[in-house]
N, C-alpha and C. Protein backbone atom coordinates (compact mmCIF):
# COMPACT_ATOMS: atom_id res chain seq x y z
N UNK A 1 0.83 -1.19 0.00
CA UNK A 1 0.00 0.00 0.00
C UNK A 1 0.87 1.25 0.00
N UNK A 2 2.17 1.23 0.58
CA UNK A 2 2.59 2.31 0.58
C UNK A 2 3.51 2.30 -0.31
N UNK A 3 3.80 1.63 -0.97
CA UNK A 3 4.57 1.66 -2.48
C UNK A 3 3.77 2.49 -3.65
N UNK A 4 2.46 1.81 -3.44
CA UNK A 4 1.61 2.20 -4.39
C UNK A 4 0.88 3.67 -4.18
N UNK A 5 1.10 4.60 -3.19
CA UNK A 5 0.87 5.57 -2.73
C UNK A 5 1.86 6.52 -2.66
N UNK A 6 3.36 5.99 -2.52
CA UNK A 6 4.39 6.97 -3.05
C UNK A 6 5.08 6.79 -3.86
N UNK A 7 5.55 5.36 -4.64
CA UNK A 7 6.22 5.37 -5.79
C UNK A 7 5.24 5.78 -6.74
N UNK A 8 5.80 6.44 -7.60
CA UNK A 8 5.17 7.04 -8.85
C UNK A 8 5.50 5.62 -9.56
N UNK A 9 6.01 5.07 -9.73
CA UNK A 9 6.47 3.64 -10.63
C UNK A 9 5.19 2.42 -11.00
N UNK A 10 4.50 2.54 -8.99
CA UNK A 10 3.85 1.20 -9.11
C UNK A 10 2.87 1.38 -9.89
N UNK A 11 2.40 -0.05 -10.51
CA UNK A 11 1.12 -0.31 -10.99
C UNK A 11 0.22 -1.69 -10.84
N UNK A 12 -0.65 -1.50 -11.49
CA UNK A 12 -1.43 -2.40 -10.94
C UNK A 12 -1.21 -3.95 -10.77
N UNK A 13 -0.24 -4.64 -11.48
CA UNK A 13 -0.01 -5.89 -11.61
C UNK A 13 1.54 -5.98 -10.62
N UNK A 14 2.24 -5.23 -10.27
CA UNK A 14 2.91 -4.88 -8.87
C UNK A 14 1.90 -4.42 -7.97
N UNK A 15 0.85 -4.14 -7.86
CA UNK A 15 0.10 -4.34 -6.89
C UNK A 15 -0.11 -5.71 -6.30
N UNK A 16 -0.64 -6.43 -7.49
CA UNK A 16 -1.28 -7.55 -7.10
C UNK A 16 0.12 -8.52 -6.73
N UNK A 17 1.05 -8.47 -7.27
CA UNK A 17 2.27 -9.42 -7.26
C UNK A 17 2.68 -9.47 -5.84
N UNK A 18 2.60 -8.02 -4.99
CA UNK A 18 3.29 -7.65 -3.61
C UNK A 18 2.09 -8.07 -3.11
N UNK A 19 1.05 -8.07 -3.58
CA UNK A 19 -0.59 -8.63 -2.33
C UNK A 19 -0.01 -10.58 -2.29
N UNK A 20 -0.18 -10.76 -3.38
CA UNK A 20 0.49 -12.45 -3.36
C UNK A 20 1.51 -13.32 -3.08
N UNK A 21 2.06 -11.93 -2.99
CA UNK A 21 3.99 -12.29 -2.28
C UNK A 21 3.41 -12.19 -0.65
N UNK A 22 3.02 -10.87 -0.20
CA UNK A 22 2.54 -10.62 1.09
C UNK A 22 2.01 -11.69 1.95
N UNK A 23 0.81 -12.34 1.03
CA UNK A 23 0.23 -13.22 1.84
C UNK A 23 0.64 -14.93 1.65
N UNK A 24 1.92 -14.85 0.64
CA UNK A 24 2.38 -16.31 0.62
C UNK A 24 3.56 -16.85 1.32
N UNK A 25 3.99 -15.93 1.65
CA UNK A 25 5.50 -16.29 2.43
C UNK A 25 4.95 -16.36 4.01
N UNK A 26 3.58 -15.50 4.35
CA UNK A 26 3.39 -15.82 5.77
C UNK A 26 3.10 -17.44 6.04
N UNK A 27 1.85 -17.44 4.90
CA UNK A 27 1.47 -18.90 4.65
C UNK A 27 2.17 -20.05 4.52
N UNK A 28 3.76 -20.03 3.35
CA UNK A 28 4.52 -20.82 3.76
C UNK A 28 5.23 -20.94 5.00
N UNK A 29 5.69 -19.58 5.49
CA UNK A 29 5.66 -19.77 6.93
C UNK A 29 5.32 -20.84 8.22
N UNK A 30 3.98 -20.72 8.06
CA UNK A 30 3.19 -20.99 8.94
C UNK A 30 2.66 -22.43 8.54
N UNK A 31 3.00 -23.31 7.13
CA UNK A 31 3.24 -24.76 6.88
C UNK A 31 4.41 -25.29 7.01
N UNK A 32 5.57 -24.90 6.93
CA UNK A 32 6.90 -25.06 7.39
C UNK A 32 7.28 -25.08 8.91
N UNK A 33 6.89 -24.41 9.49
CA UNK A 33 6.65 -24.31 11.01
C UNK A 33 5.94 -25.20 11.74
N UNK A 34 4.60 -25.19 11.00
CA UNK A 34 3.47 -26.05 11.61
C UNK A 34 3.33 -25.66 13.06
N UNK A 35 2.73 -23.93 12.52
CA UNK A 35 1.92 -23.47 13.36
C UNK A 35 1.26 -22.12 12.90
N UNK A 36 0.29 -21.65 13.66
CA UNK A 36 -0.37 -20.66 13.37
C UNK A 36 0.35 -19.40 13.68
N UNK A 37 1.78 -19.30 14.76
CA UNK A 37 2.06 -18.22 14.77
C UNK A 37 3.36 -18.34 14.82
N UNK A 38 4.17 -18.00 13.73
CA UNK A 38 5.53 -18.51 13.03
C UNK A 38 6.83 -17.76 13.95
N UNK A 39 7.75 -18.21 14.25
CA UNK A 39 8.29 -17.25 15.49
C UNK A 39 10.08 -17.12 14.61
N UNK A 40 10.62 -16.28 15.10
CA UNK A 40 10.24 -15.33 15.91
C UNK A 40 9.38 -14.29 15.42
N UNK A 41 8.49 -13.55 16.22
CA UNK A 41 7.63 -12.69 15.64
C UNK A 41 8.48 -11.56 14.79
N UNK A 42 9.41 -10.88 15.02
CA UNK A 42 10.25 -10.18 14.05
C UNK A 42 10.46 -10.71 12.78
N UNK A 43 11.27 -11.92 12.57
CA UNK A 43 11.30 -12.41 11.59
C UNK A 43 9.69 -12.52 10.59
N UNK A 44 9.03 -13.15 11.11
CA UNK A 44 7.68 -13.68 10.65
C UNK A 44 6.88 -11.66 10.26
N UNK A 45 7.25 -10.97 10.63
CA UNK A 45 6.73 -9.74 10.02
C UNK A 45 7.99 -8.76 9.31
N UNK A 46 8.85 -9.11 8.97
CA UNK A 46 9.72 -8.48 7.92
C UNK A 46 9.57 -9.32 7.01
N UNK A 47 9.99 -10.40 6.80
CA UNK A 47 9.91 -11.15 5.89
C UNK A 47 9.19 -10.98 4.85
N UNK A 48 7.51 -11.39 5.14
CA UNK A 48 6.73 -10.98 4.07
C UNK A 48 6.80 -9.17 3.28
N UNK A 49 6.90 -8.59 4.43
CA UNK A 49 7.46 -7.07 4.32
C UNK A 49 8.18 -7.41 2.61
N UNK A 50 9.66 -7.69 2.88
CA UNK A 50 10.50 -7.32 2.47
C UNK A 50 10.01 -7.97 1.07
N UNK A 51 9.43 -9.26 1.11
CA UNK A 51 9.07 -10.17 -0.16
C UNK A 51 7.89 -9.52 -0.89
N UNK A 52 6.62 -8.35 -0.25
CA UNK A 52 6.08 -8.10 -1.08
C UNK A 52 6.33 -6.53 -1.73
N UNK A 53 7.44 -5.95 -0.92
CA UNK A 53 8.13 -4.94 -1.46
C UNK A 53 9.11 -5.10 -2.84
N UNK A 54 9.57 -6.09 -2.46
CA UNK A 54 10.41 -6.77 -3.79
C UNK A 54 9.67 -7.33 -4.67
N UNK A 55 8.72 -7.58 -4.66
CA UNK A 55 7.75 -8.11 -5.65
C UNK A 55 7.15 -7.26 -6.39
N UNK A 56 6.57 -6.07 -5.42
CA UNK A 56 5.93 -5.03 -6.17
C UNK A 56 7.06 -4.24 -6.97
N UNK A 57 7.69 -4.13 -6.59
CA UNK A 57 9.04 -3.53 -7.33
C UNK A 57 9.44 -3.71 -8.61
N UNK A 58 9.69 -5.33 -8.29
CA UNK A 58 10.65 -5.94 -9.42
C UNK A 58 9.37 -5.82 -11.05
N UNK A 59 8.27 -6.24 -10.11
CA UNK A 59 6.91 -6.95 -11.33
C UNK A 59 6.39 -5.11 -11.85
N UNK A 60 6.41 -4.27 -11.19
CA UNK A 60 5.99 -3.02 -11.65
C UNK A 60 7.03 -2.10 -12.45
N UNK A 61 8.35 -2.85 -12.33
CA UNK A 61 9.73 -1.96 -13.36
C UNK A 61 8.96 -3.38 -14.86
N UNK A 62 9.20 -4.06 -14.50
CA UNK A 62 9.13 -5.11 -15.60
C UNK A 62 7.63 -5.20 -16.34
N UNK A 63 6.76 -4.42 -16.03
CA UNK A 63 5.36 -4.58 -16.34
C UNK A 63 5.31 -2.93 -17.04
N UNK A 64 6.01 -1.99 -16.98
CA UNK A 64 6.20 -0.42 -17.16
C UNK A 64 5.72 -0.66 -18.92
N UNK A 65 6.09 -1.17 -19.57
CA UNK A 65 5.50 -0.44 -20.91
C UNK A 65 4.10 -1.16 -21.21
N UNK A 66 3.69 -2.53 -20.58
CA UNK A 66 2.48 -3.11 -20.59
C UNK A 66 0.99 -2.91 -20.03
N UNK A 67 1.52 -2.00 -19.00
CA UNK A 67 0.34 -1.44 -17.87
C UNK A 67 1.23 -0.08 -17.25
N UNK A 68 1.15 1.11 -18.02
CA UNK A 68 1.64 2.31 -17.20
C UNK A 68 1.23 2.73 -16.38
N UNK A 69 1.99 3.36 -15.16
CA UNK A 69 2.02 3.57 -14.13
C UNK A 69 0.66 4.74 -14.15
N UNK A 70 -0.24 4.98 -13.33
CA UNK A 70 -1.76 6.03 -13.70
C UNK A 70 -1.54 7.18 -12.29
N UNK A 71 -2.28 7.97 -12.47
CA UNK A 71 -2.61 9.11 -11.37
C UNK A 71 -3.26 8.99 -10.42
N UNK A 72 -2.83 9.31 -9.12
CA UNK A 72 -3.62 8.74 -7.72
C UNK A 72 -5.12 9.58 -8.13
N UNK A 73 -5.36 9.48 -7.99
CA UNK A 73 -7.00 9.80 -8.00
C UNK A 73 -8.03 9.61 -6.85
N UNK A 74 -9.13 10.59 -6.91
CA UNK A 74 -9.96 10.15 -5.73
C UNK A 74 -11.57 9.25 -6.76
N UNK A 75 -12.19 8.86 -5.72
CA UNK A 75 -13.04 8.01 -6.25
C UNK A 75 -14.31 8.75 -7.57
N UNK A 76 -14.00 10.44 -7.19
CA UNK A 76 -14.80 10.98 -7.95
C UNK A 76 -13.89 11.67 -9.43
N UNK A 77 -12.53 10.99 -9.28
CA UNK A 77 -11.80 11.09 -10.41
C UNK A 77 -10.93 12.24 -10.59
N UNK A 78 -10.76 13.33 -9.15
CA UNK A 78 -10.27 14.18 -9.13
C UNK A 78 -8.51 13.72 -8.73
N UNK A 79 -7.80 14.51 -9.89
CA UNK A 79 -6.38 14.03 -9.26
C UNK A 79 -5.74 14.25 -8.17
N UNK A 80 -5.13 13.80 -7.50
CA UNK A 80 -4.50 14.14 -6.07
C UNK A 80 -3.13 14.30 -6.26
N UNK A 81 -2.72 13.15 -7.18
CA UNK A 81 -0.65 12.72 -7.32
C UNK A 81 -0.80 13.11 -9.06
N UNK A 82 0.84 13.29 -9.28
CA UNK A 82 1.06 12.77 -10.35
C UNK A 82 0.36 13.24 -11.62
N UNK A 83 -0.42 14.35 -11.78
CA UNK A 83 -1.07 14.79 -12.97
C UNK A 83 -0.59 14.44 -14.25
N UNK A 84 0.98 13.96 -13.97
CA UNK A 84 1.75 14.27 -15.42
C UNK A 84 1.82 12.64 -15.87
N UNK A 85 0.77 11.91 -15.19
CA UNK A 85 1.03 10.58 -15.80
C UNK A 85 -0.43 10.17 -16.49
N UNK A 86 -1.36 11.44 -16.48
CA UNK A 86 -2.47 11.16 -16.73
C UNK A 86 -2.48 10.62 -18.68
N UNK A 87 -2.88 10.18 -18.75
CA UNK A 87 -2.69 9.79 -20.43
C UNK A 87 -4.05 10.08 -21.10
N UNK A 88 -3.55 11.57 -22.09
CA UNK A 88 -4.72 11.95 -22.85
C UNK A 88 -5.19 11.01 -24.36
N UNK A 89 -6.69 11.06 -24.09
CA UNK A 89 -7.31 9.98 -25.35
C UNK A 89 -7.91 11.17 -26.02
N UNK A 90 -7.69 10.82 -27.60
CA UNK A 90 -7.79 11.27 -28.74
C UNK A 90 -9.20 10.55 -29.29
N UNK A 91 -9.73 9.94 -28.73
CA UNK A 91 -10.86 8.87 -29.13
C UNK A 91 -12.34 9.56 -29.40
N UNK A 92 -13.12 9.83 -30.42
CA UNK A 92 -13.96 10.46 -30.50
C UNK A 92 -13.79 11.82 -30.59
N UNK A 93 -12.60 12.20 -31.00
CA UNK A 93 -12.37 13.95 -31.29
C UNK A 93 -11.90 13.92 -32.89
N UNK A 94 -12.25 15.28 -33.00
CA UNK A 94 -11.68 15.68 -34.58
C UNK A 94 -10.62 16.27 -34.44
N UNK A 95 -9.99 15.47 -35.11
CA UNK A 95 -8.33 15.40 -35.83
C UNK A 95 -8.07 17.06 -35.74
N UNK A 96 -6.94 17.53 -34.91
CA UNK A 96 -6.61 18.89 -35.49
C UNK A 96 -5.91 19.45 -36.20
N UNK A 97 -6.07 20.54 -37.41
CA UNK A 97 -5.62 20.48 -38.36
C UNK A 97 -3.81 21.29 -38.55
C-alpha cells in the first residue's frame, strides 16, 4: 500500500504481485513451522514485508510499458498525485488540423 501511494512507478499488476507475495510467504511460513504463529515474531513480520516490497518492485519496473504507471485519483476522479502521468485519449475527437 505504501509503495503504491508513493512510488510514482507502481502499478497495478505490482500491486497484485506484492498482495500475493505478502500473503504467501506468511502462509509458507506458517506450513513449514506447523503453526499458526511462526516465530520469531520479528522475523515472521519483515519477511513478508521485504518479499512483497520486492515483488511489487521488481513486477511493476518489468510490467512499465504493458500497464503504465496512472494518477492517484480520488473516487470521484479528481487528481490528487502525479497529474503528469495522466494519459490523454484522442478517441472520438476531430483530428486537429
Amino acid at each position: 500500500l505504501i509503495l503504491g501511494v508513493y512510488w510514482k512507478k507502481a502499478n497495478e499488476y505490482g500491486a497484485v504481485a506484492g498482495m500475493i507475495a505478502g500473503a504467501a510467504v506468511p502462509l509458507f511460513m506458517m506450513i513449514s513451522q506447523g503453526t499458526m504463529f511462526p516465530g520469531p515474531e520479528w522475523v515472521a513480520t519483515l519477511i513478508p514485508l521485504a518479499a512483497s516490497a520486492l515483488a511489487t518492485v521488481a513486477v511493476s519496473l518489468a510490467t512499465q510499458s504493458n500497464c503504465p504507471p496512472k494518477p492517484l485519483k480520488t473516487i470521484d476522479g479528481e487528481i490528487i498525485k502525479w497529474p503528469e502521468l495522466e494519459v490523454k485519449s484522442n478517441v472520438g475527437q476531430a483530428p486537429s488540423l
